[in-house]
N, C-alpha and C. Protein backbone atom coordinates (compact mmCIF):
# COMPACT_ATOMS: atom_id res chain seq x y z
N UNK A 1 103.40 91.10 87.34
CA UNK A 1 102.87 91.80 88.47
C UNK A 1 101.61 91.12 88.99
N UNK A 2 101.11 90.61 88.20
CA UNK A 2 99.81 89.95 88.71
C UNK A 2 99.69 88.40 89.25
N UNK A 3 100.58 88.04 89.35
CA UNK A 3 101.08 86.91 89.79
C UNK A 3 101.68 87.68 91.35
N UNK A 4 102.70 88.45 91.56
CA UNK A 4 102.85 89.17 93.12
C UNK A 4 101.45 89.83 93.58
N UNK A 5 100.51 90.14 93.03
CA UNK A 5 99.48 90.73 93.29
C UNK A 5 98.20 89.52 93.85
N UNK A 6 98.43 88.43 92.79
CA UNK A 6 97.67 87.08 93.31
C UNK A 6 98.04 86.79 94.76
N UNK A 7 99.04 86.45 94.56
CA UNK A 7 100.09 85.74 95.89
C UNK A 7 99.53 86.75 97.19
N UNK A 8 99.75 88.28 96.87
CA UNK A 8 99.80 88.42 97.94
C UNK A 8 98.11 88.72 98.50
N UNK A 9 97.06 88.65 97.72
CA UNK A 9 95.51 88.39 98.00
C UNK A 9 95.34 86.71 98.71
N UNK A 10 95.92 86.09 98.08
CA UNK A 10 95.98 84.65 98.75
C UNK A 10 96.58 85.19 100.06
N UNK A 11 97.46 85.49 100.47
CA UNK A 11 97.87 85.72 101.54
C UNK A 11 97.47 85.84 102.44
N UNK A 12 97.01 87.31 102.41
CA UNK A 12 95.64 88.19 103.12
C UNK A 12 94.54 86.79 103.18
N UNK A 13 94.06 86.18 102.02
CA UNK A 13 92.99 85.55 103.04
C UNK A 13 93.31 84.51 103.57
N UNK A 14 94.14 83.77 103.76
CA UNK A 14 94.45 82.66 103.99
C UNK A 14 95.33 82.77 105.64
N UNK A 15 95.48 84.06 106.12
CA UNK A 15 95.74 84.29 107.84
C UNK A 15 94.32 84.85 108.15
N UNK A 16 94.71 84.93 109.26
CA UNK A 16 95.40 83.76 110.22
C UNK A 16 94.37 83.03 110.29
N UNK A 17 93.05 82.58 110.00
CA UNK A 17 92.61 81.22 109.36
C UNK A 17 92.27 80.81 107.91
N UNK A 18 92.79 79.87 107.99
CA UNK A 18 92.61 78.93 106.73
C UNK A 18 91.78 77.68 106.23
N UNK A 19 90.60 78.13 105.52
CA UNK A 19 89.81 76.93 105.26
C UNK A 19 89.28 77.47 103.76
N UNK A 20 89.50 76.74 103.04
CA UNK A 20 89.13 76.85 101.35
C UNK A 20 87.94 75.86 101.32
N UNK A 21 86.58 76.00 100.25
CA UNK A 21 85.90 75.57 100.04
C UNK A 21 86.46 75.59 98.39
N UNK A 22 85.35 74.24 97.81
CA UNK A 22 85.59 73.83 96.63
C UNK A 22 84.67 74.75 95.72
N UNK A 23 85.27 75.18 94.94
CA UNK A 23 84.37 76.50 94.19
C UNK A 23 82.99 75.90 93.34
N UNK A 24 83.30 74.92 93.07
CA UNK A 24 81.71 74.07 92.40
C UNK A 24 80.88 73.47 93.37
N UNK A 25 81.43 72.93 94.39
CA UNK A 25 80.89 72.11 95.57
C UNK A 25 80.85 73.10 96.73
N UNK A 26 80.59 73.81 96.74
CA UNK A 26 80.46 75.51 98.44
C UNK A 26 80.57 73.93 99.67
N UNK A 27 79.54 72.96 99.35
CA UNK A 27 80.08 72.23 100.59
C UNK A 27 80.71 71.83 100.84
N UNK A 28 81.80 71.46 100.05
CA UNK A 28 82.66 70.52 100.52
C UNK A 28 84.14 71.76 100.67
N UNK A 29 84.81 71.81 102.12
CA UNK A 29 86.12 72.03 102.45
C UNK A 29 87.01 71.46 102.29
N UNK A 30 88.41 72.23 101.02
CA UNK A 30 89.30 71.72 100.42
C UNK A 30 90.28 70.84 101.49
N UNK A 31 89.96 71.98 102.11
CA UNK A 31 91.21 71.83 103.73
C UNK A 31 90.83 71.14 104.69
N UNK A 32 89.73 70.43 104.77
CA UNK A 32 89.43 69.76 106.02
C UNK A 32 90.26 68.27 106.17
N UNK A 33 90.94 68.31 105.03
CA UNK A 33 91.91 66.77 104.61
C UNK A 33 93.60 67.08 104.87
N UNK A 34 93.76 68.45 105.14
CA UNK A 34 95.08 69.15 105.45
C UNK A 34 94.99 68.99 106.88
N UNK A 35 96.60 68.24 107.24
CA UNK A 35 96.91 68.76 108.63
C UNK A 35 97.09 70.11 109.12
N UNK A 36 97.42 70.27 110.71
CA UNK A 36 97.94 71.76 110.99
C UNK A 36 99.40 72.11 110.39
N UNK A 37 99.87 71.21 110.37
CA UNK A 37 101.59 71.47 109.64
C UNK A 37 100.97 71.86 108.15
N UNK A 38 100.75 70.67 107.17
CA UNK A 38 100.53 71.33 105.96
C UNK A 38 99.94 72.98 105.73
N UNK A 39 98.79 73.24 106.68
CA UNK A 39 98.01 74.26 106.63
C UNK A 39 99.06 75.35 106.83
N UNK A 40 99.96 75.28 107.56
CA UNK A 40 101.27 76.32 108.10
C UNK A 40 102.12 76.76 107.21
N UNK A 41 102.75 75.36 106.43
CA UNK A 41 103.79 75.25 105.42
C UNK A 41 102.96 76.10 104.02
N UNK A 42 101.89 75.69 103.67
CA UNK A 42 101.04 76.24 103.08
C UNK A 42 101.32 77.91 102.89
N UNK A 43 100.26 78.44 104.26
CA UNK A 43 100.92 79.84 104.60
C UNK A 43 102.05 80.40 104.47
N UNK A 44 102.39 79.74 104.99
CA UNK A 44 104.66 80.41 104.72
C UNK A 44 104.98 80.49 103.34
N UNK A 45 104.65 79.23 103.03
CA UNK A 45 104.93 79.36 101.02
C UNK A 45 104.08 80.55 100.15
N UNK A 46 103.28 80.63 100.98
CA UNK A 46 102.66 81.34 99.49
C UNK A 46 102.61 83.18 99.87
N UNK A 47 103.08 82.59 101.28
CA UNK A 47 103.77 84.48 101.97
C UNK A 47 105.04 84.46 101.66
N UNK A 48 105.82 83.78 101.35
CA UNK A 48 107.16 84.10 100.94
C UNK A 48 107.21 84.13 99.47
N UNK A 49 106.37 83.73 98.75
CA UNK A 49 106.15 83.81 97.01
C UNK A 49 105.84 85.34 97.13
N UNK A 50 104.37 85.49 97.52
CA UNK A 50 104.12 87.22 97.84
C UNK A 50 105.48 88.41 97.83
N UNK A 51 105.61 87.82 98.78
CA UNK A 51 107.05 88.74 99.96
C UNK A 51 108.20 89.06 98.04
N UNK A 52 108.69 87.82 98.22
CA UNK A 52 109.44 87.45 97.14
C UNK A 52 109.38 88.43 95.69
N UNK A 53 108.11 88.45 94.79
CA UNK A 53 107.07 88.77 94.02
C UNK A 53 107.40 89.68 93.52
N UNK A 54 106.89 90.71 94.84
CA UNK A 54 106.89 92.17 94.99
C UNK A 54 108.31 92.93 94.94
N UNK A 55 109.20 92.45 95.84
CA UNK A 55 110.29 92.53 95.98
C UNK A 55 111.00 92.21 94.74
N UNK A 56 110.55 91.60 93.93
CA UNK A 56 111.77 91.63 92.66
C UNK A 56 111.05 92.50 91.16
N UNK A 57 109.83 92.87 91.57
CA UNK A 57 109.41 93.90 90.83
C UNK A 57 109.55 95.15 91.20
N UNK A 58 110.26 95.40 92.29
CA UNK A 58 110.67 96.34 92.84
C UNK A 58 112.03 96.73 92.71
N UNK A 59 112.56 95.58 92.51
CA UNK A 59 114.07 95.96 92.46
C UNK A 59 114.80 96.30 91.18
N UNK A 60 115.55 97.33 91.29
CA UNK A 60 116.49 98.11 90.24
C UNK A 60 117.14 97.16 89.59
N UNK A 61 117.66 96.23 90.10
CA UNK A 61 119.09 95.09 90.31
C UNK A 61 118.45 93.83 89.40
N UNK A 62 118.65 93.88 88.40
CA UNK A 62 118.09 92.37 87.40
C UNK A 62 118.45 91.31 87.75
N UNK A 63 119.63 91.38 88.13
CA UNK A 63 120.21 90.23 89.10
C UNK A 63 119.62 89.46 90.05
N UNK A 64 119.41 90.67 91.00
CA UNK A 64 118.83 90.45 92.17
C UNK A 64 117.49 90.07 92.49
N UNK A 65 116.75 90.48 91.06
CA UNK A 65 115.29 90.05 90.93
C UNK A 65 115.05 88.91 90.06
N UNK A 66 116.00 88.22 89.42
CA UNK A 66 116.14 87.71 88.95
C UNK A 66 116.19 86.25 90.07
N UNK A 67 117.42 86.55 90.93
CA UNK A 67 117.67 85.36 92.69
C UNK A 67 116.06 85.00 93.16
N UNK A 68 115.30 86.34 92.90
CA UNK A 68 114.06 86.18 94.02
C UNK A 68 113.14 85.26 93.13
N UNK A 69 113.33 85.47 92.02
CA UNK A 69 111.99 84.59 91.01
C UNK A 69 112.70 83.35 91.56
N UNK A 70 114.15 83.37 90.62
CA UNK A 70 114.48 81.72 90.39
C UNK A 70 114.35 81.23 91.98
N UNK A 71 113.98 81.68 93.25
CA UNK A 71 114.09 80.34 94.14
C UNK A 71 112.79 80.57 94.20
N UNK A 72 111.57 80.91 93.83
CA UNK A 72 110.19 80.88 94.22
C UNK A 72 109.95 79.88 93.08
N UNK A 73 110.49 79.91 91.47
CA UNK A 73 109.66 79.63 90.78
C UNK A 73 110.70 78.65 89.63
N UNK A 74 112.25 78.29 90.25
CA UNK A 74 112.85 77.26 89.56
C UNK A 74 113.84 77.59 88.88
N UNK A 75 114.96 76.73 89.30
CA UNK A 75 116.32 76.95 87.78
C UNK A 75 115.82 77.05 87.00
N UNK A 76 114.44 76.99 85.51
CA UNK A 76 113.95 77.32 84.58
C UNK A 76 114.22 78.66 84.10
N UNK A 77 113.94 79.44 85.26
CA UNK A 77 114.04 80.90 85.15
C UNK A 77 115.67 81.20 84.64
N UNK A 78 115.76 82.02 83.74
CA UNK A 78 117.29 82.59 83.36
C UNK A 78 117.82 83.28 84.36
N UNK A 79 118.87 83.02 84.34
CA UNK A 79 119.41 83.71 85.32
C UNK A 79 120.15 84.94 84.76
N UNK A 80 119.77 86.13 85.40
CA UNK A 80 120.22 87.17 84.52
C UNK A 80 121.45 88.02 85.39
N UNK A 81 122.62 88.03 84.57
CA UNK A 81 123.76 88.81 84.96
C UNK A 81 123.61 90.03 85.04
N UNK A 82 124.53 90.71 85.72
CA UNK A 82 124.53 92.13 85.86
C UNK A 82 124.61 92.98 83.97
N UNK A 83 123.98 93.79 83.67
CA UNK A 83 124.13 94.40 82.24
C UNK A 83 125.56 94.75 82.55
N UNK A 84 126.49 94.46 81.58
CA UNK A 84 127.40 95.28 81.35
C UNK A 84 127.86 95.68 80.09
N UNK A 85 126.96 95.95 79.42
CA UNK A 85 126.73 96.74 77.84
C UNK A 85 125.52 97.00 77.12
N UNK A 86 125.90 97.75 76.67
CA UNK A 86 123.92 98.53 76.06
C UNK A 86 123.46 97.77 75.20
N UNK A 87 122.18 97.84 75.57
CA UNK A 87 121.33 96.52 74.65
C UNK A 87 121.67 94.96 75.65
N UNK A 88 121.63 95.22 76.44
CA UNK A 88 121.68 93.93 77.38
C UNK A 88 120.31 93.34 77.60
N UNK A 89 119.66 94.24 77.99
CA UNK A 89 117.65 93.66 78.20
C UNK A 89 117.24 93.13 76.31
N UNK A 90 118.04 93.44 75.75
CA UNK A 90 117.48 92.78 74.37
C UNK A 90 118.32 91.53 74.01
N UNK A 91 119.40 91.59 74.45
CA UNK A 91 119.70 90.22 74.49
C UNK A 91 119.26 89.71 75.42
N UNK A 92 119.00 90.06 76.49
CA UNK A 92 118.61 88.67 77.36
C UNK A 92 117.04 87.93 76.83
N UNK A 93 116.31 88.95 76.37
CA UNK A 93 114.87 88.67 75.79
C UNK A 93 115.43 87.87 74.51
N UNK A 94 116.82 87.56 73.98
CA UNK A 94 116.58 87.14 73.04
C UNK A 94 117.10 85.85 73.29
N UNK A 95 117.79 85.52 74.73
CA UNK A 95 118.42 84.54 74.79
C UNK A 95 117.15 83.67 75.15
N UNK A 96 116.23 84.59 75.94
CA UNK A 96 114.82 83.67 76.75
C UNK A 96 114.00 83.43 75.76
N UNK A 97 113.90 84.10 74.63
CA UNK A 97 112.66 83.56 73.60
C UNK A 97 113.67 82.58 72.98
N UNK A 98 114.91 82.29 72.42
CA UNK A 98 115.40 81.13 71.73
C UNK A 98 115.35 79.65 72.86
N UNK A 99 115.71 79.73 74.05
CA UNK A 99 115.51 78.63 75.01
C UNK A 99 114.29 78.01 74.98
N UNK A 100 113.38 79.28 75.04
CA UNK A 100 111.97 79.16 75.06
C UNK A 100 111.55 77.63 73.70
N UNK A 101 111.57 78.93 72.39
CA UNK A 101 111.32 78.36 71.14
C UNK A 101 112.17 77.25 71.41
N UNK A 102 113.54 76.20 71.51
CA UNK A 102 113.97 75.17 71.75
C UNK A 102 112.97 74.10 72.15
N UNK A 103 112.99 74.51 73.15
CA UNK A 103 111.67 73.53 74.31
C UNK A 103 110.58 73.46 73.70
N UNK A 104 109.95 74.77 72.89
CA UNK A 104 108.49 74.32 72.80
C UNK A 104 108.29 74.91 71.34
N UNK A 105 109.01 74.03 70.11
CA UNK A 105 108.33 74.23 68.84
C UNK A 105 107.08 74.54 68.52
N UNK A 106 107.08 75.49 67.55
CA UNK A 106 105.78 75.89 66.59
C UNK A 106 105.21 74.57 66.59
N UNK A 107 103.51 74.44 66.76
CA UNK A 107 103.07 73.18 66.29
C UNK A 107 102.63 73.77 65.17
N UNK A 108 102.56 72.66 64.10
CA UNK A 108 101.79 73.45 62.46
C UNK A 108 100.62 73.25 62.53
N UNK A 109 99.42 73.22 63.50
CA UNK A 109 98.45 73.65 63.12
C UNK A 109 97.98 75.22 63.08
N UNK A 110 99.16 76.06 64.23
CA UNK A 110 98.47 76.62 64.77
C UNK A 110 99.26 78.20 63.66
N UNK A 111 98.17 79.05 63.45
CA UNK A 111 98.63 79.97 62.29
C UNK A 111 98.90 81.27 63.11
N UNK A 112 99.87 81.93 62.66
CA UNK A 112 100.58 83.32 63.09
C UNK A 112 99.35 84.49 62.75
């Protein structure tokens, strides 16, 4: 949720003008090196992440909120089928923590 909640504060400030300053440097403007296209494409992306966000934390349909992540945020994301048997949200958490654990082994320094 706080990631749709980011997105959509970026949003809000970033219409209808857009100029970011560098948070260590107040003088120097991030955006003064952005064209008007980038500055646009910019906007649209990070209002349709918003839009997107909200909308799949909203939705009943795992499926369907599932469509809205994976095109904001990548085939990475599982793609989750319709439940059609009980205990479905525990397998799918179990299919996403084993993919997970695959990709990114325990390192042994680090203690439980």
């Amino acid at each position: 949720m706080s990631l749709a909640y980011t997105a959509a504060a970026i949003t809000s400030t970033v219409f209808p003008v857009f100029c970011l300053y560098n948070p260590v440097d107040r003088e120097e403007e991030l955006t003064a090196h952005m064209t008007d296209e980038q500055k646009t494409r910019f906007q649209e992306a990070i209002s349709d992440l918003a839009y997107d966000a909200i909308n799949a934390i909203d939705n009943d349909d795992r499926e369907e909120a599932s469509k809205l992540w994976r095109r904001q945020l990548g085939e990475r994301l599982p793609n989750i089928k319709k439940a059609i048997k009980i205990g479905q949200e525990q397998e799918d958490a179990a299919k996403l923590a084993a993919a997970y654990g695959a990709k990114n082994p325990p390192k042994p320094w680090v203690h439980s």
